[in-house]
PDB file of N, CA and C in Angstrom:
ATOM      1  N   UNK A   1     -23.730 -83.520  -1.044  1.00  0.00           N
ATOM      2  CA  UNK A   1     -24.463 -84.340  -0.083  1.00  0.00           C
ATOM      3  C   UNK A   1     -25.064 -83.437   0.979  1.00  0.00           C
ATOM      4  N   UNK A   2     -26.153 -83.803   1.519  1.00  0.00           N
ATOM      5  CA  UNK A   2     -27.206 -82.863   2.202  1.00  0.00           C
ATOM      6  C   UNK A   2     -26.139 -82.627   3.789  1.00  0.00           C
ATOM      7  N   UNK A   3     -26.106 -81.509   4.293  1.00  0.00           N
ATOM      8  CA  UNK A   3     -25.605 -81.410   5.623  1.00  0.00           C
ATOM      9  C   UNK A   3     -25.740 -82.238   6.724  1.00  0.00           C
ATOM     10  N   UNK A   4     -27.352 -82.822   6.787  1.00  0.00           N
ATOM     11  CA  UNK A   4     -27.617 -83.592   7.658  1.00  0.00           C
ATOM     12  C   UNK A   4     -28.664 -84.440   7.710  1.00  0.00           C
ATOM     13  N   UNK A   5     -29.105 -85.809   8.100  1.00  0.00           N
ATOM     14  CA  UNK A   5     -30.291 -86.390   7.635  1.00  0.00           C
ATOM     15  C   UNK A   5     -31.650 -85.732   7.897  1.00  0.00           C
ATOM     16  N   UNK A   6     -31.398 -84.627   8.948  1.00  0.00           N
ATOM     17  CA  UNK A   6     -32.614 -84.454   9.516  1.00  0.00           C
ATOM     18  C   UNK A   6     -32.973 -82.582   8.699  1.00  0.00           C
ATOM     19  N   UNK A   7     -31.946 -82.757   8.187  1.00  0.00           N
ATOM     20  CA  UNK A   7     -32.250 -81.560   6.885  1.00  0.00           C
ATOM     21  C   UNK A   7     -32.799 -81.499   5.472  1.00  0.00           C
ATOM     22  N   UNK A   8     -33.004 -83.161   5.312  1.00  0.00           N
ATOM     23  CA  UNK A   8     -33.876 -83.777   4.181  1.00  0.00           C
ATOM     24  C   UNK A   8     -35.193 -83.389   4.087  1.00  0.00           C
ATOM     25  N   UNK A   9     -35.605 -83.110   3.271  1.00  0.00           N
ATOM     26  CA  UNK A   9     -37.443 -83.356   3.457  1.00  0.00           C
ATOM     27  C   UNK A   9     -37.691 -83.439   2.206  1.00  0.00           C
ATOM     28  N   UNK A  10     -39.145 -83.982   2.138  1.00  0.00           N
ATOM     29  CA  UNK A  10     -39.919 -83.974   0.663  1.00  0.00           C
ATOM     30  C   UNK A  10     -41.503 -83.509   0.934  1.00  0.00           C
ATOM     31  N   UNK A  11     -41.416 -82.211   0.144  1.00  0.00           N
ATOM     32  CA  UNK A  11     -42.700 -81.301  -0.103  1.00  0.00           C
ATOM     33  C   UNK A  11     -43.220 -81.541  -1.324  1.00  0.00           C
ATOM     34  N   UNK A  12     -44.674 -81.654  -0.964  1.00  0.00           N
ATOM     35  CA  UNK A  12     -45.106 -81.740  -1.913  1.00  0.00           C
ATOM     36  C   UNK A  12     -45.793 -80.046  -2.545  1.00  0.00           C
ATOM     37  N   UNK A  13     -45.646 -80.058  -4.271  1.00  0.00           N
ATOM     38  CA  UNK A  13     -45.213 -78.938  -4.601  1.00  0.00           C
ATOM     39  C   UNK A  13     -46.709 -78.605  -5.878  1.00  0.00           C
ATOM     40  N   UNK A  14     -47.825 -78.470  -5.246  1.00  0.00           N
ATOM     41  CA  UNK A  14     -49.163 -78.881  -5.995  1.00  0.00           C
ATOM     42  C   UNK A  14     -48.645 -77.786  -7.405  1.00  0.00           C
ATOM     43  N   UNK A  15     -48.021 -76.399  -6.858  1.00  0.00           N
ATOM     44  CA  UNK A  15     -48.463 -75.941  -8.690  1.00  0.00           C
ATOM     45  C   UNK A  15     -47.725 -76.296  -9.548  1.00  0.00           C
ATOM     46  N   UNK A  16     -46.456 -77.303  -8.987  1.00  0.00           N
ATOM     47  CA  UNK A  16     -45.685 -77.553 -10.168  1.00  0.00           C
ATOM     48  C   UNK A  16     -46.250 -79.275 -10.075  1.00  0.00           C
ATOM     49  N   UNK A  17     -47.050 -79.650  -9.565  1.00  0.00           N
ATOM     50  CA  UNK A  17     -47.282 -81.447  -9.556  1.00  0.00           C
ATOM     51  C   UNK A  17     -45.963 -81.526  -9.435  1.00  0.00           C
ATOM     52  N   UNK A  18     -45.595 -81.587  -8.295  1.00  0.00           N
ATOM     53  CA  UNK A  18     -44.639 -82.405  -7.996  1.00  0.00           C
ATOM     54  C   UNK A  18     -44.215 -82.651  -6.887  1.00  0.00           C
ATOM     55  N   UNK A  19     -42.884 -83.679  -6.398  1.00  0.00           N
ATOM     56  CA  UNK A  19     -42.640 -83.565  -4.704  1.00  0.00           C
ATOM     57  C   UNK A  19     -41.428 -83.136  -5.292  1.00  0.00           C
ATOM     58  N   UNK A  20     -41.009 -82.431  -4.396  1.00  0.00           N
ATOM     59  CA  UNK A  20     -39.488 -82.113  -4.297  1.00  0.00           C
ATOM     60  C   UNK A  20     -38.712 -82.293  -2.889  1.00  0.00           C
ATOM     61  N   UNK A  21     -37.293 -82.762  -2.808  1.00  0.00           N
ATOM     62  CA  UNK A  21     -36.783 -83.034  -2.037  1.00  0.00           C
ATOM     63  C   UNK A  21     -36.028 -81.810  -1.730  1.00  0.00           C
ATOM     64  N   UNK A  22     -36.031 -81.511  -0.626  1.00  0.00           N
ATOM     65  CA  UNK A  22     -34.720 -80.444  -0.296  1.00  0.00           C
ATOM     66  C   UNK A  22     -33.840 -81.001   0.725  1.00  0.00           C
ATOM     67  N   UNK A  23     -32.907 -80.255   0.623  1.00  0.00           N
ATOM     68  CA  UNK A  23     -31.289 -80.195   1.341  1.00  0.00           C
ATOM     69  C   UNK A  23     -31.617 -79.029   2.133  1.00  0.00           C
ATOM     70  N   UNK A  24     -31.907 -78.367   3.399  1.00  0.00           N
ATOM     71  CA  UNK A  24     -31.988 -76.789   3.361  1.00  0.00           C
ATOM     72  C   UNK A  24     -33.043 -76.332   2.813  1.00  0.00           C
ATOM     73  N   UNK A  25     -31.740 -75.485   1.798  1.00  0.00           N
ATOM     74  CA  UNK A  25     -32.327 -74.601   1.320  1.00  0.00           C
ATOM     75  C   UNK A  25     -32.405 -74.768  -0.647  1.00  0.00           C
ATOM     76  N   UNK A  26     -31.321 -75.953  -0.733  1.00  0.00           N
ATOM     77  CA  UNK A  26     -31.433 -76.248  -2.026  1.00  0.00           C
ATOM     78  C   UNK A  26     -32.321 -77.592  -2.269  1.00  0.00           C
ATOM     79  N   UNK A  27     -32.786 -77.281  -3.471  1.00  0.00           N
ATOM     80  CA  UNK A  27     -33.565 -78.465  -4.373  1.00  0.00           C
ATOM     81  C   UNK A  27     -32.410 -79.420  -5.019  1.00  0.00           C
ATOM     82  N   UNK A  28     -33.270 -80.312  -4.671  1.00  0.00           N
ATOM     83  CA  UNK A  28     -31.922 -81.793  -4.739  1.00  0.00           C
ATOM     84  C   UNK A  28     -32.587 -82.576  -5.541  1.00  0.00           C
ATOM     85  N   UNK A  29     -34.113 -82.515  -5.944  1.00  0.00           N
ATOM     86  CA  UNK A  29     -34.611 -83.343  -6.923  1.00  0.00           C
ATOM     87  C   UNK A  29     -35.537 -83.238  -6.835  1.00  0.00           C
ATOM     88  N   UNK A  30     -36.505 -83.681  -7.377  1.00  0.00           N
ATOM     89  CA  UNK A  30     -38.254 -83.987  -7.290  1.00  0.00           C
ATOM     90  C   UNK A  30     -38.769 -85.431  -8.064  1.00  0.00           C
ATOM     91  N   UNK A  31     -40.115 -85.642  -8.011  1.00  0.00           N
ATOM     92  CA  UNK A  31     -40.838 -86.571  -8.651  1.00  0.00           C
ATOM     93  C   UNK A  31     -42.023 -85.996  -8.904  1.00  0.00           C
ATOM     94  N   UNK A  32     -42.165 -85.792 -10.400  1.00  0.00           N
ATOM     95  CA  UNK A  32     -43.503 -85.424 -10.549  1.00  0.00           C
ATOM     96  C   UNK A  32     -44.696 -86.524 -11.443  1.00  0.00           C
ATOM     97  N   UNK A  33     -45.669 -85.525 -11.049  1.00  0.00           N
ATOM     98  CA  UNK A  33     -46.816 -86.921 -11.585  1.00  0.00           C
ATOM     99  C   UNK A  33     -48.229 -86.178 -11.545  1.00  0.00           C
ATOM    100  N   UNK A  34     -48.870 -86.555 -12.499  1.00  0.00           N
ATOM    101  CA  UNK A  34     -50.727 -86.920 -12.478  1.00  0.00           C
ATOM    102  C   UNK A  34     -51.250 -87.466 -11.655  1.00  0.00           C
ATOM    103  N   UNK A  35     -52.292 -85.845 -11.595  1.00  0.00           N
ATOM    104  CA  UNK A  35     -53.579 -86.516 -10.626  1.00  0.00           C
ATOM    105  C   UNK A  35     -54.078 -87.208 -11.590  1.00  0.00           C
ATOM    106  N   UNK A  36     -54.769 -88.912 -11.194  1.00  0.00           N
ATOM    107  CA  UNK A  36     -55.771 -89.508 -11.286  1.00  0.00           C
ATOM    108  C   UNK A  36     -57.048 -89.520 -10.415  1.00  0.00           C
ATOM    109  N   UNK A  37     -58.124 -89.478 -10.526  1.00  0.00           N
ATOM    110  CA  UNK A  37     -59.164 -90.238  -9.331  1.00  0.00           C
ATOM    111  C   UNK A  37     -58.685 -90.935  -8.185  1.00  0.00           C
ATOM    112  N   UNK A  38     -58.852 -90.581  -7.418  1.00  0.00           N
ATOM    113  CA  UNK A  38     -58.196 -91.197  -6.688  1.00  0.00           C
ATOM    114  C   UNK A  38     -56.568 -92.472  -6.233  1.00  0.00           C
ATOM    115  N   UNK A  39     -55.648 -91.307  -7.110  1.00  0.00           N
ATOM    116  CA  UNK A  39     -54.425 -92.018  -7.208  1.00  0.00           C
ATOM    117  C   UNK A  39     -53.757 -90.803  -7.961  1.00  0.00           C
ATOM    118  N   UNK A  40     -52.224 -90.908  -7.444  1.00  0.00           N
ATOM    119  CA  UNK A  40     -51.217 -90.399  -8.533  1.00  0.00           C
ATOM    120  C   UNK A  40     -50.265 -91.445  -9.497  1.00  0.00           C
ATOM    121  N   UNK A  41     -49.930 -91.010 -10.350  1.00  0.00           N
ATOM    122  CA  UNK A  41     -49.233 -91.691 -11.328  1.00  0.00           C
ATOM    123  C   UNK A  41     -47.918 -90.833 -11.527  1.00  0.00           C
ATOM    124  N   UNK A  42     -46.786 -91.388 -10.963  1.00  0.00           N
ATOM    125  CA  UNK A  42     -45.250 -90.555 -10.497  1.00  0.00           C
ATOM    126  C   UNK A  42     -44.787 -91.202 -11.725  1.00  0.00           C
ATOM    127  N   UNK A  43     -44.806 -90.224 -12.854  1.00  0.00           N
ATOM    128  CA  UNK A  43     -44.092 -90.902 -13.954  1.00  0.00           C
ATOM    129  C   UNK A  43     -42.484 -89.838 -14.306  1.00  0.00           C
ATOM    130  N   UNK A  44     -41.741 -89.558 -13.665  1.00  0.00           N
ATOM    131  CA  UNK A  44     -40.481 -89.215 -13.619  1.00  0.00           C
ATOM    132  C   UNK A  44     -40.115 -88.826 -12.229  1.00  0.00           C
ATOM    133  N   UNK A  45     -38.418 -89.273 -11.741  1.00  0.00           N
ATOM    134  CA  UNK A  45     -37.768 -88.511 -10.921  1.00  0.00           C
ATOM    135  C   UNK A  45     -36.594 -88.266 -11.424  1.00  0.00           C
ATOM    136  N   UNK A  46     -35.766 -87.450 -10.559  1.00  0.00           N
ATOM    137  CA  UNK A  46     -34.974 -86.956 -10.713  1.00  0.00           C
ATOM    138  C   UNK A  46     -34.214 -86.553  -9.333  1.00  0.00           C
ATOM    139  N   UNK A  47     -33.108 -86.809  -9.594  1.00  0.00           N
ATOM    140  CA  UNK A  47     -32.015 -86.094  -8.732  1.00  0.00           C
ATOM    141  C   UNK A  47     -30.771 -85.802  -9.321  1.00  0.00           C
ATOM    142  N   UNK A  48     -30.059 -84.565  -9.053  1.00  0.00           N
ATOM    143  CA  UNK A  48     -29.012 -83.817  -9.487  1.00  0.00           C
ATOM    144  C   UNK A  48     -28.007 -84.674  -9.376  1.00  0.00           C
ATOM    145  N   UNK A  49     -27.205 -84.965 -10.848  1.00  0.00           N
ATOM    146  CA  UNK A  49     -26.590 -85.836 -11.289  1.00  0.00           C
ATOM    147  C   UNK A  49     -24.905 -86.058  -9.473  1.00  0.00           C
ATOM    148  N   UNK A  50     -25.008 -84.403  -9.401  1.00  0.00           N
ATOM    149  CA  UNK A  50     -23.806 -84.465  -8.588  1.00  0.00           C
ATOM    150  C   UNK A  50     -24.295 -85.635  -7.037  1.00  0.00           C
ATOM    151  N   UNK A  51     -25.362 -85.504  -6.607  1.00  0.00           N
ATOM    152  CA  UNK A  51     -25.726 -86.253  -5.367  1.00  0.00           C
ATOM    153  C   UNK A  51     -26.595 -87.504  -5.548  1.00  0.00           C
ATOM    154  N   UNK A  52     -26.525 -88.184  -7.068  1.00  0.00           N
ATOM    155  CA  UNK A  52     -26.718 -89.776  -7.031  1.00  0.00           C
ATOM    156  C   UNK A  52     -25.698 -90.292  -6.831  1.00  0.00           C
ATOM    157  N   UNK A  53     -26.336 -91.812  -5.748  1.00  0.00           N
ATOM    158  CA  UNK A  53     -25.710 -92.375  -5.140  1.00  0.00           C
ATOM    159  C   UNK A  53     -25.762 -92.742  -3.588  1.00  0.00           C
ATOM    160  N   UNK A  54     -26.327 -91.545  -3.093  1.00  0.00           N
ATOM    161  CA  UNK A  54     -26.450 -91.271  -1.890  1.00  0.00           C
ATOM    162  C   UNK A  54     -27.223 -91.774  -0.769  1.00  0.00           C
ATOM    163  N   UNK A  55     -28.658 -92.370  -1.968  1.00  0.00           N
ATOM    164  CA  UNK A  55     -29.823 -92.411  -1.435  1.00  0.00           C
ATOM    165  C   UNK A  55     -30.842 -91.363  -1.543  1.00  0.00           C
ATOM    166  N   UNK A  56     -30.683 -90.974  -2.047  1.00  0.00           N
ATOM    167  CA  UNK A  56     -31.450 -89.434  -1.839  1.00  0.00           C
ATOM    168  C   UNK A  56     -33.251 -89.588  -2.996  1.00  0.00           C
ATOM    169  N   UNK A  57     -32.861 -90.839  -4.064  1.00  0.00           N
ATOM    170  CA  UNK A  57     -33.510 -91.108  -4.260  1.00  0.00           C
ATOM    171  C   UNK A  57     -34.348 -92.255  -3.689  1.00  0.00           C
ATOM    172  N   UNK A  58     -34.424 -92.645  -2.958  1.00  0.00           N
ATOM    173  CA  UNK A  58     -34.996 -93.178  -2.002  1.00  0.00           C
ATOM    174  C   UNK A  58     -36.043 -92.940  -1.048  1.00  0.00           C
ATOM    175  N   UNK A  59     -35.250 -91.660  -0.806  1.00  0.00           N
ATOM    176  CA  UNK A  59     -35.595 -90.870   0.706  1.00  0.00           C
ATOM    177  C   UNK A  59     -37.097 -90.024  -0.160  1.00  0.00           C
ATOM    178  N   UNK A  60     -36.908 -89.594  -1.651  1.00  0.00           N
ATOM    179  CA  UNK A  60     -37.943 -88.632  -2.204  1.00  0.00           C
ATOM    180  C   UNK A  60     -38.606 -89.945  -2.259  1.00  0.00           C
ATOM    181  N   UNK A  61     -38.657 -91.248  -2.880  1.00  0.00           N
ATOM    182  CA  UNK A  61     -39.593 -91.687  -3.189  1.00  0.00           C
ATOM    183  C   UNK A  61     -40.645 -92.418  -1.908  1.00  0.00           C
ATOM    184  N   UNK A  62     -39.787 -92.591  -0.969  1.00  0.00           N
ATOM    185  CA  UNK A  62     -39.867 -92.697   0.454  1.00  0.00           C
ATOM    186  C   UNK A  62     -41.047 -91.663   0.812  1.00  0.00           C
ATOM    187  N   UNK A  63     -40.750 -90.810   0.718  1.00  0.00           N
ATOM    188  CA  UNK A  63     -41.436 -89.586   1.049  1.00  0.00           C
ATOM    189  C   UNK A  63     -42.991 -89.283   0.214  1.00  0.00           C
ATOM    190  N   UNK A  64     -42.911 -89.762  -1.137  1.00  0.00           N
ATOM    191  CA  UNK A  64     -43.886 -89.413  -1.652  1.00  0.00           C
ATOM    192  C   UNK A  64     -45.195 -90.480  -1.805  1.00  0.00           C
ATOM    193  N   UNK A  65     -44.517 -91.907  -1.371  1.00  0.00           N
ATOM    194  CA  UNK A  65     -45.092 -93.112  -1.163  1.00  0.00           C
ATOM    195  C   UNK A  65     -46.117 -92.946   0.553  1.00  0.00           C
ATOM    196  N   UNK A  66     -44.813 -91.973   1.522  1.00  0.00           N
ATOM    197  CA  UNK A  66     -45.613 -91.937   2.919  1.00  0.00           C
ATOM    198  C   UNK A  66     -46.891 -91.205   2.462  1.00  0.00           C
ATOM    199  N   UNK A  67     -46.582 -89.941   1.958  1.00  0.00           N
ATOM    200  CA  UNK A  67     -47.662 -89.262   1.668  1.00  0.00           C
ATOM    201  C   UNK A  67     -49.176 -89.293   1.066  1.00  0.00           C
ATOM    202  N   UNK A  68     -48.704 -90.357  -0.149  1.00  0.00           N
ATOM    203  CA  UNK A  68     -49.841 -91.115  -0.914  1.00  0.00           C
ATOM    204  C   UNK A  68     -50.565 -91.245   0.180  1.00  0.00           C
ATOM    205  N   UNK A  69     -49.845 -92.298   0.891  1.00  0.00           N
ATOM    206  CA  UNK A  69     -50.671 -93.062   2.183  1.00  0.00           C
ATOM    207  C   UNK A  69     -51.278 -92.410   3.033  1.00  0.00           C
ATOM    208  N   UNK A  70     -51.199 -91.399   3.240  1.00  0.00           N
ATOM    209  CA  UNK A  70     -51.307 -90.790   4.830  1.00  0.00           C
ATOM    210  C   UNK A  70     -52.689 -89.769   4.049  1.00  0.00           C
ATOM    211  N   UNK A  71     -52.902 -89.741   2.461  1.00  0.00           N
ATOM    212  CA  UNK A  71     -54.079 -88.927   1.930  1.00  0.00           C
ATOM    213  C   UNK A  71     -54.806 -90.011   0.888  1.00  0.00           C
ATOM    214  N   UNK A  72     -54.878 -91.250   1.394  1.00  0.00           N
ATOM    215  CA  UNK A  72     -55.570 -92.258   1.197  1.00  0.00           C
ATOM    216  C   UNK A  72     -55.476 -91.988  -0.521  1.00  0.00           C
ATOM    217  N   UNK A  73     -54.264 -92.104  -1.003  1.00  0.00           N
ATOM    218  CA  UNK A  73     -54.105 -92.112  -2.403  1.00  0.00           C
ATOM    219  C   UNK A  73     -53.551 -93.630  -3.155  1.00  0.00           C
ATOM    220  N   UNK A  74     -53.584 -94.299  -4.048  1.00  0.00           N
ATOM    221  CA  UNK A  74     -53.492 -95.134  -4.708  1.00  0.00           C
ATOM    222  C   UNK A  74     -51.960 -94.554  -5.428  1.00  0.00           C
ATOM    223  N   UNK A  75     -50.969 -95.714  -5.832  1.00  0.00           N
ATOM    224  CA  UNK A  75     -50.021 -94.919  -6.583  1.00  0.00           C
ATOM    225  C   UNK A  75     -49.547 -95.799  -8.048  1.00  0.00           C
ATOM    226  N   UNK A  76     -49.718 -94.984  -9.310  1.00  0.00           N
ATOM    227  CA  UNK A  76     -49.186 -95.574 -10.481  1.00  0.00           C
ATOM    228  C   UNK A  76     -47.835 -95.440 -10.742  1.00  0.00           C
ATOM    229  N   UNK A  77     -47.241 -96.773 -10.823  1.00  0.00           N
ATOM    230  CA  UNK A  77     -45.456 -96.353 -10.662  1.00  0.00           C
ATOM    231  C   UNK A  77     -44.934 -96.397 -12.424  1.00  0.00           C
ATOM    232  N   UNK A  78     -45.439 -95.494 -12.963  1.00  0.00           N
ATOM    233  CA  UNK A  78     -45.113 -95.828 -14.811  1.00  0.00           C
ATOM    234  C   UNK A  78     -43.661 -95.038 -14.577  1.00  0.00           C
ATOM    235  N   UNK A  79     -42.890 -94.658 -13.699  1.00  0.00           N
ATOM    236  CA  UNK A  79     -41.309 -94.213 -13.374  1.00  0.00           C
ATOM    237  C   UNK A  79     -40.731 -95.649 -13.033  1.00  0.00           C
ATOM    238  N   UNK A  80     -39.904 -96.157 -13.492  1.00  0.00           N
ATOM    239  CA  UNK A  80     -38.679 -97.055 -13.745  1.00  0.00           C
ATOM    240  C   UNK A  80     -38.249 -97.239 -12.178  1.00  0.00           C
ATOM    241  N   UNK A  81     -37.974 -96.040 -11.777  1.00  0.00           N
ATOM    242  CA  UNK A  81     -37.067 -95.975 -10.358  1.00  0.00           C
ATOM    243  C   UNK A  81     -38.334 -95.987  -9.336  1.00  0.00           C
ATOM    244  N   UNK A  82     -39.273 -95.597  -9.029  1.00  0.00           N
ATOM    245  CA  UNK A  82     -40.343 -96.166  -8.286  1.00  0.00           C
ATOM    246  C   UNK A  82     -40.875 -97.766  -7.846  1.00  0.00           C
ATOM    247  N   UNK A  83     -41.127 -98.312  -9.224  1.00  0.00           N
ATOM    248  CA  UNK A  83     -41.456 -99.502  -9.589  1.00  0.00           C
ATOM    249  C   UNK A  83     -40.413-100.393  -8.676  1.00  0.00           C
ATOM    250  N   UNK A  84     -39.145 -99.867  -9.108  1.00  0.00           N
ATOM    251  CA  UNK A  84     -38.492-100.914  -8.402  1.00  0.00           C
ATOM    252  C   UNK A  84     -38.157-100.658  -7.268  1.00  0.00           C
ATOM    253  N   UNK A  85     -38.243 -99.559  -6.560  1.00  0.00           N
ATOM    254  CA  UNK A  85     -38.415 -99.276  -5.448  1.00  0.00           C
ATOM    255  C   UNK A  85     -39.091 -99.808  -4.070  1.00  0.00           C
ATOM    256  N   UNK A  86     -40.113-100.156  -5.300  1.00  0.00           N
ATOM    257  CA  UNK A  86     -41.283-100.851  -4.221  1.00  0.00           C
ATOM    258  C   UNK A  86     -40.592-102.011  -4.388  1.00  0.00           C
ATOM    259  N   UNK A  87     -40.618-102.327  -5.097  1.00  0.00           N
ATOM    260  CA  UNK A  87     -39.916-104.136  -5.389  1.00  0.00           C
ATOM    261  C   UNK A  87     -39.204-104.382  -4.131  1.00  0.00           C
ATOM    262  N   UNK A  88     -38.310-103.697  -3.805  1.00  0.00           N
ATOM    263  CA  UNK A  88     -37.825-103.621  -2.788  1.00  0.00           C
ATOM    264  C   UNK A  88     -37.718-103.573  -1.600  1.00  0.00           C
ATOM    265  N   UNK A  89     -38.848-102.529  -1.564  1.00  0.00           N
ATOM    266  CA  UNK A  89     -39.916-102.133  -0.085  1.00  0.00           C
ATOM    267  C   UNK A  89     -41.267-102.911  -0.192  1.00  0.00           C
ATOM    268  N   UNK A  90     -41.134-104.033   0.146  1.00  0.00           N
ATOM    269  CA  UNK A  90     -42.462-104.343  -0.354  1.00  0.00           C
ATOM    270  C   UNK A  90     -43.610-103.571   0.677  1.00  0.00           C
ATOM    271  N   UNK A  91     -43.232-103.204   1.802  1.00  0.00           N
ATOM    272  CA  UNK A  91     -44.336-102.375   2.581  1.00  0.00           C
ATOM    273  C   UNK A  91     -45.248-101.404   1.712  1.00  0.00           C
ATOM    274  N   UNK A  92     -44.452-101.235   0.499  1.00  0.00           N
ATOM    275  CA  UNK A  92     -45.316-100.000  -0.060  1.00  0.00           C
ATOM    276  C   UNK A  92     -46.188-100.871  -1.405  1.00  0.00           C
ATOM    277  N   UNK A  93     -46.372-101.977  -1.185  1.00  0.00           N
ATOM    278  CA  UNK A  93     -46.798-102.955  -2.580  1.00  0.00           C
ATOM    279  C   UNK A  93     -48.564-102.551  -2.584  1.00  0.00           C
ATOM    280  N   UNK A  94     -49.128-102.419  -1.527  1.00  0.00           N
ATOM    281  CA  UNK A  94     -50.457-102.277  -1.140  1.00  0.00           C
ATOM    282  C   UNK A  94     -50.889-101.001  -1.966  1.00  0.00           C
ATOM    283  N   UNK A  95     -49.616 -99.587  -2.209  1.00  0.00           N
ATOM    284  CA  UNK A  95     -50.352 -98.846  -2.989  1.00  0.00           C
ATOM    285  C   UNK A  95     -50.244 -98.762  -4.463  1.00  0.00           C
ATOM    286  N   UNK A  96     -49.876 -99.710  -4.832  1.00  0.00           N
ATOM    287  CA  UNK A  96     -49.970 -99.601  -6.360  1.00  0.00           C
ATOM    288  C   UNK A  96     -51.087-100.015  -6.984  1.00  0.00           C
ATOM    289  N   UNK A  97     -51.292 -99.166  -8.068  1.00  0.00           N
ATOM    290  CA  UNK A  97     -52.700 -99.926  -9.238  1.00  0.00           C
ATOM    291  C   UNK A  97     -51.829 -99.992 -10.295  1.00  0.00           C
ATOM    292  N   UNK A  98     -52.352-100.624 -11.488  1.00  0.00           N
ATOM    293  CA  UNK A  98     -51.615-100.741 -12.761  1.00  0.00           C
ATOM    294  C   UNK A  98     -52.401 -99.463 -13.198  1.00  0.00           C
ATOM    295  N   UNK A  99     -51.396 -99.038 -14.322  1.00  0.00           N
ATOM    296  CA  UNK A  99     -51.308 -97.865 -15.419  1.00  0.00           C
ATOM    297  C   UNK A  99     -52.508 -97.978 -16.024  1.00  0.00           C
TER     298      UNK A  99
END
């Protein structure tokens, strides 16, 4: 589990397409995805089997949903754990397009 909340972050990681979450100094997971035209399509995440549970997937998808937004991006949720994510958050319902 990460040291502290305010030691979380999620970078986005253009040469590998992906966001990744860090702890520090360790990688705790990512979500990667396709550029579309104007939109990404986050079709896998991941977090290290030892720190599900935590939230941590949340916090990346959290993170990669602010970001969409904040670079006027559209988001395709063809990832399982996104999709329902939003379900959840509905604040983030505005950026989805279908696949």
């Amino acid at each position: 589990m990460p040291d502290t909340e305010s030691s979380v972050r999620v970078i986005l990681n253009r040469d590998e397409l992906r966001y990744e979450l860090w702890s520090g100094d360790r990688l705790d997971g990512f979500a990667a995805f396709r550029e579309r035209p104007g939109a990404i399509d986050i079709f896998h995440t991941l977090i290290e089997p030892e720190l599900e549970g935590h939230g941590l997937g949340g916090r990346l998808v959290a993170g990669v949903l602010d970001d969409a937004r904040a670079r006027g991006l559209m988001v395709v949720p063809t990832c399982s754990f996104v999709a329902s994510y939003v379900s959840r958050n509905p604040g983030y319902a505005d950026l989805l397009v279908a696949g």
